[in-house]
Protein backbone atom coordinates (compact mmCIF):
# COMPACT_ATOMS: atom_id res chain seq x y z
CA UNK A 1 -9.59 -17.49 -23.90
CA UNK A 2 -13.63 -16.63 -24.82
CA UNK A 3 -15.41 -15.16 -22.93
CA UNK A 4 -18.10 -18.49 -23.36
CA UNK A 5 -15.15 -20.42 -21.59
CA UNK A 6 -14.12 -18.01 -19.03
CA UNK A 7 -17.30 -17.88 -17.77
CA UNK A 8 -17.30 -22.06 -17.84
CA UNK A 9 -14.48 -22.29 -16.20
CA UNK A 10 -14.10 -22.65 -12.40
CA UNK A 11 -11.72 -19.87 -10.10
CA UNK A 12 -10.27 -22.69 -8.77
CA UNK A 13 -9.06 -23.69 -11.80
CA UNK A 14 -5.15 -22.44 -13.53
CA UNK A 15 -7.33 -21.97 -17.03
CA UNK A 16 -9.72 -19.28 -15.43
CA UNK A 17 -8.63 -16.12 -17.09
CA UNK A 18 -8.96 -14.35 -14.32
CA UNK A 19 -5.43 -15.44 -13.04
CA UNK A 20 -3.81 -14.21 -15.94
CA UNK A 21 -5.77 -10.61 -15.44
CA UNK A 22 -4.41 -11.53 -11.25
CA UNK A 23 -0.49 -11.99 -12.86
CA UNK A 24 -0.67 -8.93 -15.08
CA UNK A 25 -1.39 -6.79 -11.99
CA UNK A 26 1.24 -8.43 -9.59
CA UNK A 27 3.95 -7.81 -12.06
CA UNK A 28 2.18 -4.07 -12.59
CA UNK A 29 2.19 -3.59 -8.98
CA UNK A 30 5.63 -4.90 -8.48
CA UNK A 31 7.39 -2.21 -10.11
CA UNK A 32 5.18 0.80 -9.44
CA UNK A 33 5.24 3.53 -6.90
CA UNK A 34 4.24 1.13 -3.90
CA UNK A 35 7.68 -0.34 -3.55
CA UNK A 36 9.87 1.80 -4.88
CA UNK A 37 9.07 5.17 -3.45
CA UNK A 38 8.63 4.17 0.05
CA UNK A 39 11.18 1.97 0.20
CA UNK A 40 13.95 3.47 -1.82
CA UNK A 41 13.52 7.21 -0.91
CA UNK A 42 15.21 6.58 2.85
CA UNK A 43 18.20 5.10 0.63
CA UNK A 44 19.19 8.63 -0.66
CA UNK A 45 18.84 10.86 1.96
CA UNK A 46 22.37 10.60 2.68
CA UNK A 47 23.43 10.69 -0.87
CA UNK A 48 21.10 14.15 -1.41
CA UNK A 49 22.96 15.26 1.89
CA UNK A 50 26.51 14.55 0.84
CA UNK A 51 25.26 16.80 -2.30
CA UNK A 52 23.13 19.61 -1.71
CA UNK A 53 23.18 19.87 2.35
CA UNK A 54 19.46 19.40 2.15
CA UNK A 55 18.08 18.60 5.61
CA UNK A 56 15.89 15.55 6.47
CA UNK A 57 12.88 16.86 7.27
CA UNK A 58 13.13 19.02 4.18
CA UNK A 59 13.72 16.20 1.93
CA UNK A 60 10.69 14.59 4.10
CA UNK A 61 8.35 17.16 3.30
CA UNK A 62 8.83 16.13 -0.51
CA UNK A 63 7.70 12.80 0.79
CA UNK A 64 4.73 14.25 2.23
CA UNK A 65 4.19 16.37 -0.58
CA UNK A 66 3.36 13.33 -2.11
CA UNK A 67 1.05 11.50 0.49
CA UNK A 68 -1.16 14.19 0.25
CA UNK A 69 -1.25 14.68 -3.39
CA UNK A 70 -2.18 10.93 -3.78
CA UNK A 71 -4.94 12.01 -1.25
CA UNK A 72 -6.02 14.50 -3.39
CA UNK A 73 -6.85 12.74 -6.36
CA UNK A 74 -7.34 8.86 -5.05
CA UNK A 75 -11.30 9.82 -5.28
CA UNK A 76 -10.88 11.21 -8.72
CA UNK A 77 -8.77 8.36 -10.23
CA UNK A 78 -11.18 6.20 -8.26
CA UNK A 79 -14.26 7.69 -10.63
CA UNK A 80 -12.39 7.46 -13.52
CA UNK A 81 -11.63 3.65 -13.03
CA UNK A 82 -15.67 3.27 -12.12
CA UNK A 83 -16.58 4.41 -15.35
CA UNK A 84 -13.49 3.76 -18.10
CA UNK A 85 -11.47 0.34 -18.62
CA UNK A 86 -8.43 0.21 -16.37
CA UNK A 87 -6.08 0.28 -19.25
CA UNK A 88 -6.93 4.15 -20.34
CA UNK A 89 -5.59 5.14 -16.39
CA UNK A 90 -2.89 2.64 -16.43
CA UNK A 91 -0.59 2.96 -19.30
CA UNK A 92 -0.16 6.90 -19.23
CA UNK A 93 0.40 6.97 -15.91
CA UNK A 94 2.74 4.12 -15.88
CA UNK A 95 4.94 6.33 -18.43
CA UNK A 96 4.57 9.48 -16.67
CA UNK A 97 5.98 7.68 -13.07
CA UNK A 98 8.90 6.52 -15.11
CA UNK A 99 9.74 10.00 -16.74
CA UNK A 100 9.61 11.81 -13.39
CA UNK A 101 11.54 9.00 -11.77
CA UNK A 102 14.29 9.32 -14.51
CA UNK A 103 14.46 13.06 -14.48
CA UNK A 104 15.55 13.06 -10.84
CA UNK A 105 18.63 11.85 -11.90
CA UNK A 106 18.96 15.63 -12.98
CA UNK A 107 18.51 17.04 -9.77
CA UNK A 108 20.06 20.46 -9.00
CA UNK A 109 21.01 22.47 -5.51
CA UNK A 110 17.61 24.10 -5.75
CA UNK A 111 15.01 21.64 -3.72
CA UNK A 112 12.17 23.29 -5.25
CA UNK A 113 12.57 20.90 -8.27
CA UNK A 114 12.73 17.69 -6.20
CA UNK A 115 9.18 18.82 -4.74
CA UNK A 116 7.94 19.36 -8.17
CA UNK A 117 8.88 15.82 -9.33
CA UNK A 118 7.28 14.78 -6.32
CA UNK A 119 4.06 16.40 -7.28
CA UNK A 120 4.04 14.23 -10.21
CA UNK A 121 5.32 11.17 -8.76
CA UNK A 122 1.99 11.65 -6.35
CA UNK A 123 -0.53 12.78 -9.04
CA UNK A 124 -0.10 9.21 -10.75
CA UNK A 125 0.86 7.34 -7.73
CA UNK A 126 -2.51 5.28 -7.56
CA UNK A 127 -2.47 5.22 -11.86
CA UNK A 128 0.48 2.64 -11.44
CA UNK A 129 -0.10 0.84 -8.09
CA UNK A 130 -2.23 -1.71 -6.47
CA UNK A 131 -5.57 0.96 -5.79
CA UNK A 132 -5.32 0.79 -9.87
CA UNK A 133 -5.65 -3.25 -10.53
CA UNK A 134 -7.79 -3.89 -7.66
CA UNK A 135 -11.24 -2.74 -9.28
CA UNK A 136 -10.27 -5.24 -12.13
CA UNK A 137 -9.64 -7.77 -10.74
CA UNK A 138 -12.46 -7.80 -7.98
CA UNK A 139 -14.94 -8.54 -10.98
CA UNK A 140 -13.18 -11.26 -11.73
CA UNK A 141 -13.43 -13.50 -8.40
CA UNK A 142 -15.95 -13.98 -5.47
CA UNK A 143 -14.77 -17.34 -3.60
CA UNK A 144 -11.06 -16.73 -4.41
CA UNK A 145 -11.38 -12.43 -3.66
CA UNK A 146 -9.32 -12.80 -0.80
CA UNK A 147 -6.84 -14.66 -2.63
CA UNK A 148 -6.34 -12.39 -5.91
CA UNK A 149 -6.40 -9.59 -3.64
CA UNK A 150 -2.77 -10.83 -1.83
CA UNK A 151 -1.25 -11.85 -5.00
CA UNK A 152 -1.86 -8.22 -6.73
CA UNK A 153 -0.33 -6.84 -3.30
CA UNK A 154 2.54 -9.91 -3.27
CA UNK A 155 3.55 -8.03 -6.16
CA UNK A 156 4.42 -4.90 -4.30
CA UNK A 157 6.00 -7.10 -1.31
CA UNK A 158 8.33 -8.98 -4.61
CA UNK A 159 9.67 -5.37 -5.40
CA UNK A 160 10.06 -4.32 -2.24
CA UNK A 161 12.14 -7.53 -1.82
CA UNK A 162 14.23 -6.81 -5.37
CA UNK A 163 14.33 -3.22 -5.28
CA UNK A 164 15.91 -1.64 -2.44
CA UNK A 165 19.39 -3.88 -2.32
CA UNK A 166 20.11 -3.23 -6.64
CA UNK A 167 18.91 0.52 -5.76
CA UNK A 168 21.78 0.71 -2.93
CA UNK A 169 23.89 -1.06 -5.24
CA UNK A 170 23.82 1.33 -8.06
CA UNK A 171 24.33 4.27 -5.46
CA UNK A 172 27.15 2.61 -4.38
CA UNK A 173 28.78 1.61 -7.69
CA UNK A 174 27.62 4.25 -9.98
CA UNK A 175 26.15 6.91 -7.91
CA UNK A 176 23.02 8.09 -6.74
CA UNK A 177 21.79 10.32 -10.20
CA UNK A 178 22.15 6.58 -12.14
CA UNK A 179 19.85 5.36 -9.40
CA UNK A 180 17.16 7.40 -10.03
CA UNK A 181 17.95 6.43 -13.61
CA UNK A 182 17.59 2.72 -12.82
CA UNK A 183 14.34 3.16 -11.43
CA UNK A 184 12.63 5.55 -14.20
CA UNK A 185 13.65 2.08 -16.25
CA UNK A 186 12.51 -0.77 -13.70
CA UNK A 187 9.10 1.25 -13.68
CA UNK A 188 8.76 0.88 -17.51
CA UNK A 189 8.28 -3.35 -17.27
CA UNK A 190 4.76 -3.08 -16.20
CA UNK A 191 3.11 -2.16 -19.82
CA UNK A 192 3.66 -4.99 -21.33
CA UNK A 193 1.79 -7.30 -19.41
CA UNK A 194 -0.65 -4.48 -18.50
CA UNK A 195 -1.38 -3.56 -22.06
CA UNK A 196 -1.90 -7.19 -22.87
CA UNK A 197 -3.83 -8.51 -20.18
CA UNK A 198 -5.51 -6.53 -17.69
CA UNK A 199 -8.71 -5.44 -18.58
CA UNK A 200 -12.35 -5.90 -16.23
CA UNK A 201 -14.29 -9.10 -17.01
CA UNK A 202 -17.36 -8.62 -19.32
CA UNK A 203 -19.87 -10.09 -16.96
CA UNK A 204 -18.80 -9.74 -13.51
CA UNK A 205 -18.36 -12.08 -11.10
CA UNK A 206 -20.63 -11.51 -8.12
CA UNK A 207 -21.08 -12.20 -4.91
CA UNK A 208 -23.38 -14.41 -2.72
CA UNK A 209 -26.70 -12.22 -2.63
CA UNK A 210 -24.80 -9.45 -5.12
CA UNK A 211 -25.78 -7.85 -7.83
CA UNK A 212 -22.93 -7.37 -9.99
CA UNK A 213 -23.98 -3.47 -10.26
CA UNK A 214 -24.80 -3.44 -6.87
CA UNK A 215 -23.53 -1.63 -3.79
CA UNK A 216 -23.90 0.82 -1.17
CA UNK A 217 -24.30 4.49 -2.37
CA UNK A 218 -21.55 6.65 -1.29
CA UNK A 219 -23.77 8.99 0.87
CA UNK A 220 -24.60 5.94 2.88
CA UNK A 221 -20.94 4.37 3.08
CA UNK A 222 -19.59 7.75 4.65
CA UNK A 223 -22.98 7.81 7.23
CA UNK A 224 -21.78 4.26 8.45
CA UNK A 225 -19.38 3.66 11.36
CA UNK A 226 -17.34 0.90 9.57
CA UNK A 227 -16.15 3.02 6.97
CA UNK A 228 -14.74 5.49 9.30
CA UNK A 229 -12.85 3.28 11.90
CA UNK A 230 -11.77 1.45 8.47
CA UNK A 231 -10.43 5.27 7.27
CA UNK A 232 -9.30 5.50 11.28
CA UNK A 233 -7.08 2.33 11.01
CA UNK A 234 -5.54 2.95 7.57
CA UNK A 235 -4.66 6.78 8.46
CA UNK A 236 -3.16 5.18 12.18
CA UNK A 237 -1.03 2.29 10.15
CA UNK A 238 0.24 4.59 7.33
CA UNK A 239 1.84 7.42 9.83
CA UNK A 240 3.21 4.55 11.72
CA UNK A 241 4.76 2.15 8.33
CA UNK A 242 5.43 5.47 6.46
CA UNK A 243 6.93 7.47 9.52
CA UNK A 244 9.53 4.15 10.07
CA UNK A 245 10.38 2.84 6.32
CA UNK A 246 11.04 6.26 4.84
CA UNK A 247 13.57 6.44 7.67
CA UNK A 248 14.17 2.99 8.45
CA UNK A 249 17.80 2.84 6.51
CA UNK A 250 18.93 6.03 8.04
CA UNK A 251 17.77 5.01 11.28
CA UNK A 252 19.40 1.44 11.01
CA UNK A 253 23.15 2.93 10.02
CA UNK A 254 22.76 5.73 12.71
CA UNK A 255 22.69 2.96 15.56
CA UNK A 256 25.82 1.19 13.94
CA UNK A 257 24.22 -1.18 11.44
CA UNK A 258 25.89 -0.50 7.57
CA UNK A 259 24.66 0.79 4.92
CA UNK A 260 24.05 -2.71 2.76
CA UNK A 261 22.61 -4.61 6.23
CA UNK A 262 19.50 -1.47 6.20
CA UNK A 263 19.22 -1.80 2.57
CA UNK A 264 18.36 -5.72 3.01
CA UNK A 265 16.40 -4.91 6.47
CA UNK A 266 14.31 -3.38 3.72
CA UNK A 267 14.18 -5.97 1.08
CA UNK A 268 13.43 -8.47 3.88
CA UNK A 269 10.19 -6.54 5.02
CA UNK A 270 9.19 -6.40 1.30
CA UNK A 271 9.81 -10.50 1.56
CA UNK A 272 7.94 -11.11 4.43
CA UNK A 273 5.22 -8.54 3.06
CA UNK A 274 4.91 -11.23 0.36
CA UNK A 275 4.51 -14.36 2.96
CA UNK A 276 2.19 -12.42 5.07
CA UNK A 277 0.07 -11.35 2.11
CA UNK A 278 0.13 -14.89 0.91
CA UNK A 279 -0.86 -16.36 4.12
CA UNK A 280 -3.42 -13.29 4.63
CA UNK A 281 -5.13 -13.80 1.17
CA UNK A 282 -5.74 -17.55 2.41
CA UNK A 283 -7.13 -16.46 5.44
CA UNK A 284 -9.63 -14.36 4.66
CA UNK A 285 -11.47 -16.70 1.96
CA UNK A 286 -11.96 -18.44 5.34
CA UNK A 287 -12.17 -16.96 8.55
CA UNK A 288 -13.22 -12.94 10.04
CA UNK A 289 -11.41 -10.32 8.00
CA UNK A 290 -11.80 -7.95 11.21
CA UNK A 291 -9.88 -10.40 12.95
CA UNK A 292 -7.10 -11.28 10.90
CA UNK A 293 -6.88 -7.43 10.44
CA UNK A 294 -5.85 -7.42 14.52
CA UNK A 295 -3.26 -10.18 14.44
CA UNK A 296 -1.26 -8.45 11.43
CA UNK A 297 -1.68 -4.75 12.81
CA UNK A 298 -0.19 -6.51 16.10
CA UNK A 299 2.75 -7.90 14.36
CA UNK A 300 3.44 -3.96 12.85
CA UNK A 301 3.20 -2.86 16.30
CA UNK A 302 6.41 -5.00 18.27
CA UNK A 303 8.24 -5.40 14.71
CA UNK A 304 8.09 -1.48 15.07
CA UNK A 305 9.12 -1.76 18.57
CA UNK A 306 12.05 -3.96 18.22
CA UNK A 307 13.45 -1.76 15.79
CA UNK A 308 13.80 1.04 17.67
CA UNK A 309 16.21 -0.62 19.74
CA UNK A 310 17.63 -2.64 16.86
CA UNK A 311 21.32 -2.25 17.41
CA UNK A 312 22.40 -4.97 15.04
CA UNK A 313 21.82 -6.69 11.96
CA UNK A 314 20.25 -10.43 13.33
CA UNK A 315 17.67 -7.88 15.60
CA UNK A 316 16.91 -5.26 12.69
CA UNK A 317 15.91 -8.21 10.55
CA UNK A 318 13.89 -9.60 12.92
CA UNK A 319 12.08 -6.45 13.11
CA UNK A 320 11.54 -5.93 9.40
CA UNK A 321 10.36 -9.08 9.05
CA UNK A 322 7.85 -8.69 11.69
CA UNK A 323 7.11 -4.95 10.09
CA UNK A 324 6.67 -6.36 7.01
CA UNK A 325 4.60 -9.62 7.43
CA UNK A 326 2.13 -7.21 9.50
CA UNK A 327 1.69 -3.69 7.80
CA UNK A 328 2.27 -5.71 4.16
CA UNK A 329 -0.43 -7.66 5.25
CA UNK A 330 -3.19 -5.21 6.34
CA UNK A 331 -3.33 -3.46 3.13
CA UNK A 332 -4.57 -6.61 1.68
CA UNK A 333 -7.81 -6.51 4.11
CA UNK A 334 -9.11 -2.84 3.63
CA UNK A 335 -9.85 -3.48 0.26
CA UNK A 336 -11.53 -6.71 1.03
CA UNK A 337 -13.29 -5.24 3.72
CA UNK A 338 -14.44 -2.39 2.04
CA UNK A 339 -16.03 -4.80 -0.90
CA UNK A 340 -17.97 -7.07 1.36
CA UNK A 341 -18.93 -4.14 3.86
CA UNK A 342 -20.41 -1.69 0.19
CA UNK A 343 -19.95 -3.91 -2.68
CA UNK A 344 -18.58 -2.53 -5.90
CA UNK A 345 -20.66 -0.05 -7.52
CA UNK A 346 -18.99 2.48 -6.00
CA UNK A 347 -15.41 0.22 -4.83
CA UNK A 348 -13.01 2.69 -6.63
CA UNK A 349 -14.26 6.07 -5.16
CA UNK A 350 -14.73 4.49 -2.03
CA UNK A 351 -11.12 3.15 -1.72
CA UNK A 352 -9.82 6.22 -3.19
CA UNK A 353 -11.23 8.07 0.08
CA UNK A 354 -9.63 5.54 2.29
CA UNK A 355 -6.21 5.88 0.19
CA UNK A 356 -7.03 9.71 1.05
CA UNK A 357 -6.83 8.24 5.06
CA UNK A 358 -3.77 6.55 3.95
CA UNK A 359 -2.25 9.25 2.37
CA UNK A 360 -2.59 11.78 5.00
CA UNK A 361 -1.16 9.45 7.86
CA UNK A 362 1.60 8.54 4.94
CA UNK A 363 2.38 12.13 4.69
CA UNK A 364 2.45 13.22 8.22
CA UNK A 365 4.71 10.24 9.91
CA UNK A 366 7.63 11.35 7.61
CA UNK A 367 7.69 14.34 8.23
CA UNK A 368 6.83 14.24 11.89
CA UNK A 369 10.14 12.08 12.00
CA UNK A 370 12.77 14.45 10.24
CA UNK A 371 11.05 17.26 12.51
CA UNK A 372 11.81 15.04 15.75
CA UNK A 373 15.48 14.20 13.96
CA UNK A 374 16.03 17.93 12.94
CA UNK A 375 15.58 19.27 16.19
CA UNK A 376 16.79 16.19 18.83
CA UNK A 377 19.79 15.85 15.85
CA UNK A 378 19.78 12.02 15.69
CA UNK A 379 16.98 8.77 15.69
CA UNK A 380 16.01 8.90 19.50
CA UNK A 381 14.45 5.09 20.56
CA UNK A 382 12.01 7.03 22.18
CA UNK A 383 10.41 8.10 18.34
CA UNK A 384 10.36 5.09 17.42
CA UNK A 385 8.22 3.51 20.16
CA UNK A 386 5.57 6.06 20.06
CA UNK A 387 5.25 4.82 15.87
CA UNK A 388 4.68 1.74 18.22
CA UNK A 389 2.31 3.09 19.82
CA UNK A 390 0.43 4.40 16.66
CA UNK A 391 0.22 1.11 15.73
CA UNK A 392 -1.78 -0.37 19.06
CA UNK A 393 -3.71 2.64 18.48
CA UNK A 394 -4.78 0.92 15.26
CA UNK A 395 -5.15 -2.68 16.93
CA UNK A 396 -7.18 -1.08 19.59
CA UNK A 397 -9.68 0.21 16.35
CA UNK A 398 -9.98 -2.99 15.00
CA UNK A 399 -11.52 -4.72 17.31
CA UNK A 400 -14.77 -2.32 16.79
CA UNK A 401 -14.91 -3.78 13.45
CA UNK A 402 -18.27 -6.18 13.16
CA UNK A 403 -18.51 -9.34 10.50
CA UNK A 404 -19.34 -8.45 7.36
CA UNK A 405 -22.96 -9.63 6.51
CA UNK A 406 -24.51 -10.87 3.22
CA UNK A 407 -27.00 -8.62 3.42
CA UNK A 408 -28.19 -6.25 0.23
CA UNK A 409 -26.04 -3.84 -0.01
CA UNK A 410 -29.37 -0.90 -0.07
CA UNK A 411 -29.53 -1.49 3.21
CA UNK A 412 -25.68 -1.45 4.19
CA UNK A 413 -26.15 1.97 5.86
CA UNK A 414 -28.42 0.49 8.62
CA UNK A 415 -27.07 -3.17 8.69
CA UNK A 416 -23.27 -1.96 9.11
CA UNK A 417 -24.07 0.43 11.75
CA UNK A 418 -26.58 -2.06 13.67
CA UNK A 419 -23.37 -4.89 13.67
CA UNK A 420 -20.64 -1.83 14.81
CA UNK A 421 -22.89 -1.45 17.64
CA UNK A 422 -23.28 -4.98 18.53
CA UNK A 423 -19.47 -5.46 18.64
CA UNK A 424 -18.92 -2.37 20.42
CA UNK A 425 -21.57 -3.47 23.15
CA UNK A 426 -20.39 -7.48 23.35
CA UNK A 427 -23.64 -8.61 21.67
CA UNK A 428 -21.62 -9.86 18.21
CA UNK A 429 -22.92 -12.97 16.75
């Protein structure tokens, strides 16, 4: 489609090429490190066991390793996508996930070389996943933001949903090393679609009272209060979500539930990720983002809860689908928040800082849980409700949130400070 009639064309309507841009990053997202690190990597810790003795927490700490590479260099592959079309970060680190992937099927006693591959695996983490797509995309819609935003994300909640059962199958069938295989492959289907389609719109879309080349600076974004109880929340939801899910199949067959039930406890948070996201991306073309951004952190709090007494299969699905329609769901507001609190001169860098948040609270629930397994020797209940607990901790953040305003984004330092205030003080609008 022209550009002429792109720019003719209504979001509302199926011909606006923005969708197309919208469905080459869900499928992009759906097979890229979002689902399928998190939620396969609990899926061989037995396996890795059986084979090399390795300990939990040990095989956590590669985890971890990298959470906090991915916070490392979110800010840097958030400059990069700033200034050079999203294809040039995409594609190389597309291939480079699925090589590393692969190569673990080659995994030795020695654990050093499963924390290398980790490294890598977090070095080009945000190349292949959702932070990646979103900066594309955003200059595509205003009206329907909200929207795009969930469908880029439904694509991690789709693999998710896919990914974990075939993984578990293949370990079962054909063993753990053609697992790793599987994925390396599955993480190869995003070029196409990628290289074809995605690329940022000529003229930007922008916003009421934006400038397309507007926002805050990002002096002024890190002097405000909402982008540090925004950091606050992601940091709180990530140790909780990461701390559970990187666990969650080990935790599910230690209190009696087997081995193909955890594996679709799994899939079924990744489904109801996708509903909530859906159902999210509605929401907040319509109604407070801070608010929405409560209800779903609440649901992450008691699906959490439920599971750590989930003793069989009917409750542990009701708690992953709870889990998953709420923490699936909040990643879909930080990024919307973050574009109608700053704008998007500056989007990338500043979401890379938060993914920084996200990655150390991503890095530091795993391994807090194989240290509390290591040394109590099992899943106590008890570790699981203080992820809980985490997760109110969030909620309770939340609500300090302010509206966003229309306001020009020079003056978001002031303006976005003045409203956190307000709320904080019961004199919000």
């Amino acid at each position: 489609m022209s550009e002429e009639l792109s720019r003719s064309v209504s979001e509302n309507s199926i011909r606006y090429a923005g969708w197309g841009v919208t469905a080459a990053a869900f499928a992009g997202v759906m097979v890229s490190f979002a689902p399928i690190i998190p939620y396969t990597f609990s899926l061989f810790l037995n396996p890795l066991h059986a084979a090399f003795g390795w300990k939990r927490q040990a095989m956590g700490t590669a985890f971890a390793l990298a959470a906090m590479t991915v916070a490392c260099v979110s800010p840097l592959i958030g400059l990069l996508l700033d200034r050079f079309p999203p294809r040039r970060i995409l594609l190389p680190a597309i291939v480079i996930f699925s090589a590393a992937l692969a190569s673990l099927s080659r995994l030795g006693p020695g654990i050093a070389r499963f924390y290398f591959t980790f490294f890598i695996l977090g070095l080009v983490a945000n190349g292949t996943a959702q932070f990646a797509y979103t900066r594309t995309v955003l200059t595509w819609f205003d009206r329907r933001r909200g929207l795009a935003l969930a469908l880029i994300l439904t694509g991690s909640g789709v693999g998710a949903f896919i990914i974990p059962p075939l993984t578990q199958w293949v370990i079962q069938n054909h063993g753990w090393r053609d697992a790793y295989l599987t994925l390396g492959g599955i993480a190869l289907l995003g070029i196409p679609l990628t290289a074809l389609l995605v690329r940022n719109r000529p003229h930007p879309i922008q916003h009421r009272n934006e400038n397309a080349d507007s926002g805050a600076t990002i002096g002024a974004a890190f002097r405000s209060w909402p982008f540090w109880i925004l950091a606050i929340i992601i940091m709180l939801s990530a140790f909780s979500e990461n701390g559970l899910v990187t666990n969650l199949a080990a935790i599910l067959t230690e209190h009696g539930i087997t081995a193909s039930v955890a594996a679709l406890a799994l899939s079924v948070r990744g489904g109801c990720g996708i509903i909530g996201r859906l159902f999210a991306g509605i929401l907040l073309d319509r109604f407070p983002a801070q608010r929405i951004q409560t209800f779903i952190l609440l649901l992450s709090a008691f699906g959490t809860l439920i599971l750590a007494y989930a003793k069989t299969p009917s409750i542990s699905l009701i708690g992953a689908a709870l889990l998953g329609a709420g923490l699936g769901s909040e990643a879909d507001v930080a990024p919307y928040l973050l574009s109608r609190y700053f704008g998007r001169k500056h989007f990338s860098v500043l979401y890379g800082f938060t993914w920084t948040a996200y990655a150390i609270g991503g890095a530091t629930g795993p391994m807090t849980i194989g240290h509390l397994y290591d040394r109590a020797g099992a899943y106590l209940p008890i570790f699981i409700v203080g992820l809980a607990g985490v997760a109110m901790l969030a909620v309770l953040f939340s609500l300090f949130l302010a509206p966003t305003k229309d306001a020009p984004f020079e003056h978001i330092e002031d303006a976005a400070s003045a409203n956190w205030r307000l709320a904080a003080t019961g004199q919000e609008n």
